[in-house]
Protein backbone atom coordinates (compact mmCIF):
# COMPACT_ATOMS: atom_id res chain seq x y z
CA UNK A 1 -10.67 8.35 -3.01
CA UNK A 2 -11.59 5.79 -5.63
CA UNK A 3 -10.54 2.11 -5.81
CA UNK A 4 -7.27 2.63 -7.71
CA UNK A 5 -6.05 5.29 -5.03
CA UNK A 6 -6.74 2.98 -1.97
CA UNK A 7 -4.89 -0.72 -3.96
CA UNK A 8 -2.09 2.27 -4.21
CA UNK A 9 -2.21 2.91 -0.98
CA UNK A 10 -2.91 -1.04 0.21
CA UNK A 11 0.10 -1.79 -1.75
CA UNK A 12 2.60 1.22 -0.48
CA UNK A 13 1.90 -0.16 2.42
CA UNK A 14 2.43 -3.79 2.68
CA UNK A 15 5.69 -3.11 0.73
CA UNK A 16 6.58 -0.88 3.41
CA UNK A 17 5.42 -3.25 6.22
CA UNK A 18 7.63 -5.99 4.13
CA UNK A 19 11.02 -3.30 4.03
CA UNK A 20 10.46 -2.59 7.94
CA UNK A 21 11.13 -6.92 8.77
């Protein structure tokens, strides 16, 4: 994956770690 992909990634997840609190 390049750099873009994985801050996509990085970011889908810390939103989803923020939704699950």
């Amino acid at each position: 994956m390049n750099e873009l992909t994985t801050e996509i990634i990085a970011a889908l997840a810390q939103k989803q770690d923020l939704d699950e609190v």
